[in-house]
Every structure is written in structure tokens, then in C-alpha cells.
Protein backbone atom coordinates (compact mmCIF):
# COMPACT_ATOMS: atom_id res chain seq x y z
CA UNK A 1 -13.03 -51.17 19.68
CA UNK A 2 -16.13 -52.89 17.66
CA UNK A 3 -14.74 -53.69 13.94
CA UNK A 4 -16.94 -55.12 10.73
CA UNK A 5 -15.52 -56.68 8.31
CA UNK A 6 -15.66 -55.23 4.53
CA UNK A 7 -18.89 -57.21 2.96
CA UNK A 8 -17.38 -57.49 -0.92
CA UNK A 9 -17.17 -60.39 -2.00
CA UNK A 10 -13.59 -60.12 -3.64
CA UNK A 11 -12.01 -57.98 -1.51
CA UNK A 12 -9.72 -60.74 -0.02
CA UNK A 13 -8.42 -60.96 -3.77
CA UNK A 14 -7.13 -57.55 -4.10
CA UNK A 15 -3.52 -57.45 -4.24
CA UNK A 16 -2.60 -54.73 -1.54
CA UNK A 17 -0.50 -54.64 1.20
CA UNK A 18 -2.64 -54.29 3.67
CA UNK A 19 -4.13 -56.93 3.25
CA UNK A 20 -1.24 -59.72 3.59
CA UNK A 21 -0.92 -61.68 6.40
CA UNK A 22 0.55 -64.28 8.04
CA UNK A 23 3.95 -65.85 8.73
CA UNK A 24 6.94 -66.41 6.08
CA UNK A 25 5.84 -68.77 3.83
CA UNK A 26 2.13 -69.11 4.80
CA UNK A 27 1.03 -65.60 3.27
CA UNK A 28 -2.68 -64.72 3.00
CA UNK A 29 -5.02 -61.86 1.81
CA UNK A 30 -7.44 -60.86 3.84
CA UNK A 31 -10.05 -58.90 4.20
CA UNK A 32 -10.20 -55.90 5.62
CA UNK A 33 -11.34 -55.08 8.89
CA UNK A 34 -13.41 -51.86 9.10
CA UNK A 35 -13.49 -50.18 12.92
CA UNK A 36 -16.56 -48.52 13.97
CA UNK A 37 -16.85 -44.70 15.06
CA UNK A 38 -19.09 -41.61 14.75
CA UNK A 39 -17.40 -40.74 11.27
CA UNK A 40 -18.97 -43.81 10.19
CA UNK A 41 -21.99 -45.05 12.42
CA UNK A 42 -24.75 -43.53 10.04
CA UNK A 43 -22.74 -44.68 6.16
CA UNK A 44 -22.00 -47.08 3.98
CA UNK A 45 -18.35 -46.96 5.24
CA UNK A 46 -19.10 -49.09 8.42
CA UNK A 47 -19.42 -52.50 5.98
CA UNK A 48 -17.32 -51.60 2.95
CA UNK A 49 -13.42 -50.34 2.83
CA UNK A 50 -14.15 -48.35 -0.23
CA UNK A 51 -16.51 -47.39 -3.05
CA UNK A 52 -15.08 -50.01 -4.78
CA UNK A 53 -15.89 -52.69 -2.74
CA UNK A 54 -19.63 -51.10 -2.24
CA UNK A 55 -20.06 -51.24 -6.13
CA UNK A 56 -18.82 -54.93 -6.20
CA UNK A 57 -21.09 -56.16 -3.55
CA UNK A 58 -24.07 -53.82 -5.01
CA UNK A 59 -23.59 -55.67 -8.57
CA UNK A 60 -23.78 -59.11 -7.06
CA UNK A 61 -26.86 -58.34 -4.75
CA UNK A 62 -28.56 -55.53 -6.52
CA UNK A 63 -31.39 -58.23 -7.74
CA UNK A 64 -31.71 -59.76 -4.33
CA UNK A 65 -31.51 -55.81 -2.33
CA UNK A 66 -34.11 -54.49 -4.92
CA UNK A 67 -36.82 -57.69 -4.45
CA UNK A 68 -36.75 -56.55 -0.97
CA UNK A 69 -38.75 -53.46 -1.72
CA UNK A 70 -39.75 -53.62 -5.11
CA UNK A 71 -41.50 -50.66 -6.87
CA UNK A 72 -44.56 -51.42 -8.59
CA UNK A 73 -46.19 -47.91 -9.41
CA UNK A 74 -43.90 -44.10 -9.63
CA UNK A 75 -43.93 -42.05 -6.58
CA UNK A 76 -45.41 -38.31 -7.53
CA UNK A 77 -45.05 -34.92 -5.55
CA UNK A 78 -47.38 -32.28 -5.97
CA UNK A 79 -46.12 -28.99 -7.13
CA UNK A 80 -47.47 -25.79 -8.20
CA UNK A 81 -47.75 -24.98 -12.12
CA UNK A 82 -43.78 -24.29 -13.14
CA UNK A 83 -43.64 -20.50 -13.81
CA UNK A 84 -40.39 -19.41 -16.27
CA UNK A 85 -37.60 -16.78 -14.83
CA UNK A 86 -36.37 -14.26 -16.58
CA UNK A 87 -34.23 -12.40 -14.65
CA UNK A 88 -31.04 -14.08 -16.49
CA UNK A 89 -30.45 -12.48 -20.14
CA UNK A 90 -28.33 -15.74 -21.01
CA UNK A 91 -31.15 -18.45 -20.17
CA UNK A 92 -34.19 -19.26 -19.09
CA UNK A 93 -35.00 -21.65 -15.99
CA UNK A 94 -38.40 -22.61 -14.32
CA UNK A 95 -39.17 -22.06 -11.06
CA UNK A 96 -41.08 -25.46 -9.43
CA UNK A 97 -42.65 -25.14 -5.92
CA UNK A 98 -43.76 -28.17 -4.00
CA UNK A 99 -47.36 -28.05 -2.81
CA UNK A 100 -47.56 -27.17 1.00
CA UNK A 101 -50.52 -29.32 2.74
């Protein structure tokens, strides 16, 4: 089987179970080790254990992961002029259509 292991930065310090080993007396945390499948080939799950550990490494890297790519003007869509619908008594939404070509 083809494993990662979880990219967080602190997830050795986490104080689970799981995550101890070694022999009596030389105890260790470590990391977990994430195995690859088709449940998690195309997600975030194939480098991080849990959401957790995605946040952690996303607020120590966000700077670095956004200068990769950085926006410097809004991306727009073209849509039709909003029209309102009434069919509800209750409230009132707007109906917004994309432009097509």
C-alpha cells in the first residue's frame, strides 16, 4: 500500500493514542501515516488526518500558498438583469441567470 504522511506541523504533539510508539520506556508521538485509496485520491484527506490538522497547516502557510497565485483584480460573470419572484407570499427572492456565450 502507498501511505503519506499527515503534513501539520504539530500533529506529532497531539496527545492520542494512536499516535504512541515505541518500546517501554522509549515512547514517542508520531505522526500519522495516511494510506492512499480511491476514497481519497482526488481530497485533502490524502496529506492531512483531519480537518484539524488541514486548518493548522493552512494557518502556517496560508501567506506562502496564497503568493503562489495571488489575485490582483475580482473575477466577474456575466449574468442577465436579476428579475424578482413572486410566487412565494412569505418572501421575495431574485432570480439571476448566467449569460450563455
Amino acid at each position: 500500500m502507498t501511505y503519506n504522511w499527515c503534513h501539520a506541523p504539530k500533529c506529532h504533539e497531539d496527545q492520542t493514542m494512536d499516535r504512541i510508539r515505541g518500546s517501554k520506556g522509549n515512547k514517542v508521538l508520531r505522526t500519522r501515516k495516511i494510506t492512499l485509496n480511491n476514497w481519497n485520491k482526488d481530497w485533502w484527506t490524502k496529506y492531512f488526518c483531519s480537518q484539524g490538522c488541514m486548518t493548522q497547516y493552512l494557518n502556517t502557510h496560508l501567506e506562502a500558498i496564497v503568493a503562489i497565485a495571488p489575485r490582483r483584480e475580482p473575477l466577474e460573470t456575466p449574468i442577465k438583469d436579476p428579475t424578482k419572484n413572486t410566487d412565494n407570499h412569505y418572501y421575495s427572492s431574485w432570480n439571476i441567470e448566467k449569460k450563455v456565450g
